[in-house]
Protein backbone atom coordinates (compact mmCIF):
# COMPACT_ATOMS: atom_id res chain seq x y z
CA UNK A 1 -89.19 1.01 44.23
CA UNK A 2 -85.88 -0.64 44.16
CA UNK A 3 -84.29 -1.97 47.37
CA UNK A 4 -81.02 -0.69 48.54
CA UNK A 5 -79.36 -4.01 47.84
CA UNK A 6 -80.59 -4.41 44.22
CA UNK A 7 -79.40 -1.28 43.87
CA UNK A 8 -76.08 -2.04 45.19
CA UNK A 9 -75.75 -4.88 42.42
CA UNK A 10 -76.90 -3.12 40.33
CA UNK A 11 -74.12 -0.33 40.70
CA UNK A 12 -71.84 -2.95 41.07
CA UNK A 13 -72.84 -4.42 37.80
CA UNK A 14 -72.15 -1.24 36.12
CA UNK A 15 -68.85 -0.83 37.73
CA UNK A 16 -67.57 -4.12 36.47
CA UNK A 17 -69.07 -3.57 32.95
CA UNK A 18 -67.21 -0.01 33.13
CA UNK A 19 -64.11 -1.49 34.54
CA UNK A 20 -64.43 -4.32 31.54
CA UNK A 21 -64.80 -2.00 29.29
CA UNK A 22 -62.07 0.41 30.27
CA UNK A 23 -59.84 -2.88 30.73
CA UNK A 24 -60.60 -3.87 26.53
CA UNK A 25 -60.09 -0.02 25.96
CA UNK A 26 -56.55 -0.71 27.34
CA UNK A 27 -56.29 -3.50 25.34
CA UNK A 28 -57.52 -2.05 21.92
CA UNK A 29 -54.78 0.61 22.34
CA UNK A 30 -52.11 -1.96 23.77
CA UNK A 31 -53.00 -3.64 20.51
CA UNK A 32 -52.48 -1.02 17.98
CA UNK A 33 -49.06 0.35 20.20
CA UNK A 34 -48.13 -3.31 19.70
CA UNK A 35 -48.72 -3.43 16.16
CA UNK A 36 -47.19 0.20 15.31
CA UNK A 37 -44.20 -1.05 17.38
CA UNK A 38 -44.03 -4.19 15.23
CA UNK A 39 -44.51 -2.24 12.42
CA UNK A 40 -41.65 -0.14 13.68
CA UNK A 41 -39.18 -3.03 14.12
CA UNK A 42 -40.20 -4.46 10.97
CA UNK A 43 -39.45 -1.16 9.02
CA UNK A 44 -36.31 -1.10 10.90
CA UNK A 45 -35.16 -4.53 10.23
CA UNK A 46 -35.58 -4.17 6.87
CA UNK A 47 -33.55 -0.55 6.70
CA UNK A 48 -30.39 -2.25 9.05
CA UNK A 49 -30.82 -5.34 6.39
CA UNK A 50 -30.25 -3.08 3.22
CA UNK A 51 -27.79 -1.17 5.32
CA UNK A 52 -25.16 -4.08 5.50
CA UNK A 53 -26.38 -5.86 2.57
CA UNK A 54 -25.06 -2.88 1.00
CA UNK A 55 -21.98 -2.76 3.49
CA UNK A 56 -20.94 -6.01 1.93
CA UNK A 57 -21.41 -5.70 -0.96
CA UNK A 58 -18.56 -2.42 -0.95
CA UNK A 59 -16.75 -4.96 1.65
CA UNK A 60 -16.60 -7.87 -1.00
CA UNK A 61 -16.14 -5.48 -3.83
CA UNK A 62 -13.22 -4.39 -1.85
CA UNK A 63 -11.66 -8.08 -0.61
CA UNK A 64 -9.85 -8.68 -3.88
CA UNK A 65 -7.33 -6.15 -4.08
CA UNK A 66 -7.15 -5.63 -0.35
CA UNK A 67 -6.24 -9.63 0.05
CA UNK A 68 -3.44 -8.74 -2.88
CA UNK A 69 -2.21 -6.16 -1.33
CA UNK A 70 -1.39 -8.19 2.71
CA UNK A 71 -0.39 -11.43 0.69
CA UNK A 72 2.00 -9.99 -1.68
CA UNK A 73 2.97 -7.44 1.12
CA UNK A 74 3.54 -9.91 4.17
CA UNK A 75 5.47 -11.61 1.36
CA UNK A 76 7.49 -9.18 0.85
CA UNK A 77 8.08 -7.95 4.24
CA UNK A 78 8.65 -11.73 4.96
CA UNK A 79 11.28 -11.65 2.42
CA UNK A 80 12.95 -8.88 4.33
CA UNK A 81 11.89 -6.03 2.46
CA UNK A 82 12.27 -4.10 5.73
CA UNK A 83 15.89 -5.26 7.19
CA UNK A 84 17.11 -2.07 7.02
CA UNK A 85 15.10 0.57 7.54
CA UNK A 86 15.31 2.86 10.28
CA UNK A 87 13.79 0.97 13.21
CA UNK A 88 11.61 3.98 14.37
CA UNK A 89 10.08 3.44 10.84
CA UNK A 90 9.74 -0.22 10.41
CA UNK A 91 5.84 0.07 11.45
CA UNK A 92 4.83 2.41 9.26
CA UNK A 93 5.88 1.15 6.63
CA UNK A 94 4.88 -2.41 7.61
CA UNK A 95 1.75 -0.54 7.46
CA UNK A 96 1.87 0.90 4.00
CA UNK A 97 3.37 -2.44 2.33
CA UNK A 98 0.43 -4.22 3.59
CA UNK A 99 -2.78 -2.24 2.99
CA UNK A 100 -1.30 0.04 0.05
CA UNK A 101 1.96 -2.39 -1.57
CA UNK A 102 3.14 1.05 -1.13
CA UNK A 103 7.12 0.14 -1.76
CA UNK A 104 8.88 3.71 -2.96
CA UNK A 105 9.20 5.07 0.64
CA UNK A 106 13.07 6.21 0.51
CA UNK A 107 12.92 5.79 4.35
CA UNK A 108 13.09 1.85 3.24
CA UNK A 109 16.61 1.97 1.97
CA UNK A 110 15.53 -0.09 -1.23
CA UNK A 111 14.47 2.80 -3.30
CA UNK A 112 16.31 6.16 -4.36
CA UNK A 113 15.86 9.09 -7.16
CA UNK A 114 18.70 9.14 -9.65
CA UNK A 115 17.58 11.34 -13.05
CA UNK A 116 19.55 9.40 -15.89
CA UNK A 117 20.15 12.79 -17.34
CA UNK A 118 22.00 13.83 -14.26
CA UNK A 119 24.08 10.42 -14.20
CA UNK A 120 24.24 10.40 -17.82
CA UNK A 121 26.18 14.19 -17.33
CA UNK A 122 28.05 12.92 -14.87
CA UNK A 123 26.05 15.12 -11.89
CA UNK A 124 26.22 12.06 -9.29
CA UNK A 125 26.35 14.32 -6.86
CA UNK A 126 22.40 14.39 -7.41
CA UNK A 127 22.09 10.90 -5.58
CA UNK A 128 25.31 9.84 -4.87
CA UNK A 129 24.92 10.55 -1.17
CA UNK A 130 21.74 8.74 -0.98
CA UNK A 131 23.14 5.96 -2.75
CA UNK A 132 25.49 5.64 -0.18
CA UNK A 133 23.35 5.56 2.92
CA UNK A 134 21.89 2.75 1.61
CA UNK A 135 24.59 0.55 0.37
CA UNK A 136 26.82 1.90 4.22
CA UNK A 137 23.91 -0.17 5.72
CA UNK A 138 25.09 -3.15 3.88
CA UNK A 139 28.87 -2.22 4.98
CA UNK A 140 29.54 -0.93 1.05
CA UNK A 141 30.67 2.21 0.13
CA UNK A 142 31.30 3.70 -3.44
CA UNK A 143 33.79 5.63 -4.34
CA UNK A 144 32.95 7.33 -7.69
CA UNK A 145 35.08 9.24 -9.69
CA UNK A 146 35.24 10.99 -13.12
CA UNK A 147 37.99 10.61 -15.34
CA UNK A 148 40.06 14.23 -15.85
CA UNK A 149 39.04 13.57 -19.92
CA UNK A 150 35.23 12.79 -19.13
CA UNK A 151 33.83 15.08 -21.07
CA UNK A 152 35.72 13.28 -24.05
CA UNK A 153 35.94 9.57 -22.83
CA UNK A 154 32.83 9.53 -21.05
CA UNK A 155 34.48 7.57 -18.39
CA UNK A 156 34.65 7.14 -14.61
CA UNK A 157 35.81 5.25 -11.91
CA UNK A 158 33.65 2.83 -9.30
CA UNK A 159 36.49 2.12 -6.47
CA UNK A 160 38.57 2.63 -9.05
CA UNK A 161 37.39 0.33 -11.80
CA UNK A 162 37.15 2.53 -14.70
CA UNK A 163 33.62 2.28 -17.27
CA UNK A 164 32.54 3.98 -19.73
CA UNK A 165 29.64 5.17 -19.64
CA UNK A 166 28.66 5.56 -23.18
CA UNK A 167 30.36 6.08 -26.46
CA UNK A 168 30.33 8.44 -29.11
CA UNK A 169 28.05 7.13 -31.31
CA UNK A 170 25.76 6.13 -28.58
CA UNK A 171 26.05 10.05 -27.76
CA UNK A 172 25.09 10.89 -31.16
CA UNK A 173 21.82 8.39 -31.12
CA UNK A 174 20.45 10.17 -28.50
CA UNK A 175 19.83 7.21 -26.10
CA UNK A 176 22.87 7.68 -23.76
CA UNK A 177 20.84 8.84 -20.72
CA UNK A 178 19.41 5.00 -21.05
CA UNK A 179 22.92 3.25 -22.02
CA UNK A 180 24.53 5.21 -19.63
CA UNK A 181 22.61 4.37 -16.63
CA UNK A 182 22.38 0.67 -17.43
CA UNK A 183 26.08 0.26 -17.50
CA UNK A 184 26.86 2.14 -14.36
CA UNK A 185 24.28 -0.04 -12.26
CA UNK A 186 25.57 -3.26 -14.39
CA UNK A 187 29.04 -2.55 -12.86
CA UNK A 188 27.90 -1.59 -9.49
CA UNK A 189 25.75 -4.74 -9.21
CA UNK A 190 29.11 -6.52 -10.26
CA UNK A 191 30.68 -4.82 -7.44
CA UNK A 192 28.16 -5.76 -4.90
CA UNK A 193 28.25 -9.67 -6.33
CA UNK A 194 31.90 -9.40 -5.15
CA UNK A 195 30.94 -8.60 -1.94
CA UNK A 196 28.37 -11.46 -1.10
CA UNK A 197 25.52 -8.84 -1.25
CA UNK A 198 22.38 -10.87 -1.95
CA UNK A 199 20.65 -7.62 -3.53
CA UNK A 200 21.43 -6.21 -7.00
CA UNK A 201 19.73 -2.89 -8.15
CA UNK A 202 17.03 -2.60 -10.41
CA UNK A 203 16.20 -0.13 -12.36
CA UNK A 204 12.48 1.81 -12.46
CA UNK A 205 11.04 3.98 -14.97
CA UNK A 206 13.51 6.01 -17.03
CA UNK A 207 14.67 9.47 -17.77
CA UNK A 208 14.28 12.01 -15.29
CA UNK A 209 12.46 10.01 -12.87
CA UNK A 210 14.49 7.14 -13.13
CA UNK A 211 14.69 5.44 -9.96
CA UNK A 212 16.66 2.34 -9.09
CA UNK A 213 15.79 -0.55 -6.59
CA UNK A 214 17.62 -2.64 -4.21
CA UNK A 215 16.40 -5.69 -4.09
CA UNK A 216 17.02 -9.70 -3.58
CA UNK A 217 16.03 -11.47 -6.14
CA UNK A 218 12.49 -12.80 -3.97
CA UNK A 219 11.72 -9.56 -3.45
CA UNK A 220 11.62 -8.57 -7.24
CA UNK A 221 10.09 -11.59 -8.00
CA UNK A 222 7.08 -11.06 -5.42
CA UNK A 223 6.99 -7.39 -6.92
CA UNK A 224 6.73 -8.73 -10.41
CA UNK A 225 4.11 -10.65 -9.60
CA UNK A 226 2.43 -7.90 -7.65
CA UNK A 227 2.15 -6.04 -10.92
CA UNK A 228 1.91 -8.87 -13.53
CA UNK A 229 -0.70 -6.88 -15.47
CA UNK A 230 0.97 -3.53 -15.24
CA UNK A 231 4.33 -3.90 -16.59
CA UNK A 232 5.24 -0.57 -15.89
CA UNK A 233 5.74 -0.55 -12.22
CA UNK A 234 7.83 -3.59 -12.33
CA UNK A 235 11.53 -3.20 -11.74
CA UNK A 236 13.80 -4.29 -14.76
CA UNK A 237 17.45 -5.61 -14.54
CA UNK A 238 20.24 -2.81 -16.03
């Protein structure tokens, strides 16, 4: 018969063996909670690490151009691409110039619309007013008048200097609209020379969306170089 104190240890024995085993129990599932959690990170890590690896790579892919786009920008704007635009509009289209080079926002007063068949017809009335907003802001105005025997001369007046426009024959080859508009902004720019204006007007594209620019002669060369390998969105002299 067992005594009541070998019984004791012996209950006690079984209570720490229980308690021991409950105790590596714990541990065996600590364990494998530790190992699915590591297996967790892991699996994470390696998801964030293709995440921005491919992040990057679009970030890098994108660096060129968007580098191009503040340096010849700040240039510009630097260059006083800016000076006289509306002041409530500088920053936007600080903005645009530097993350976009975009540079044909009339609200600049550099750029304007002029349709060399409407000039080369003798419509000025098509941009003449915008014209002048942007040269009053240089303290220019034109005054622009047709001569009473236009539609036989092809002449007019800038502040009374009289052109011509184009001659018959030019008429006859069919590139007036071109000759036309390169000898009225030839004159003009003559004009503004007179006055100590350190811009001249360039001309952009041709025909009806013929478009002419107001610029110093940094800011075309910063634009030039801008587009160096697309010739057509660079600016050419009348």
């Amino acid at each position: 018969m067992v005594s009541s104190r070998s019984s004791k240890r012996l209950t006690n024995s079984y209570t720490m063996l229980y308690y021991r085993f409950l105790k590596f129990e714990s541990l065996k599932f600590a364990c494998k909670v530790l190992r699915g959690y590591k297996q967790c990170v892991l699996i994470w890590t390696v998801l964030i690490t293709i995440f921005l690896g491919c992040n990057e790579s679009k970030t890098s892919n994108k660096q060129p151009e968007e580098i191009g786009y503040a340096s010849h920008g700040d240039s510009l704007i630097a260059a006083g691409f800016l000076r006289y635009a509306d002041s409530l509009d500088v920053d936007t289209l600080a903005s645009q110039v530097r993350q976009s080079f975009r540079i044909y926002d009339e609200r600049n007063n550099k750029i304007l619309h002029v349709d060399a068949e409407e000039l080369a017809e003798f419509q000025f009335s098509f941009f003449l007013p915008r014209l002048n907003k942007m040269l009053n802001r240089r303290n220019f105005y034109l005054e622009l008048k047709t001569a009473d025997n236009h539609e036989n001369s092809y002449e007019v007046f800038l502040n009374g200097e009289k052109i011509q426009l184009y001659t018959e024959e030019e008429l006859q080859k069919h590139d007036f609209w071109d000759i036309a508009s390169r000898t009225f902004f030839k004159k003009l720019n003559e004009l503004l020379k007179r006055q100590h204006i350190d811009e001249s007007f360039f001309l952009l594209y041709g025909g009806n969306d013929l478009h002419a620019f107001l610029l110093s002669e940094k800011q075309f060369n910063i634009i030039a170089d801008r587009y160096k390998n697309d010739s057509v969105e660079i600016p050419y002299r009348p």
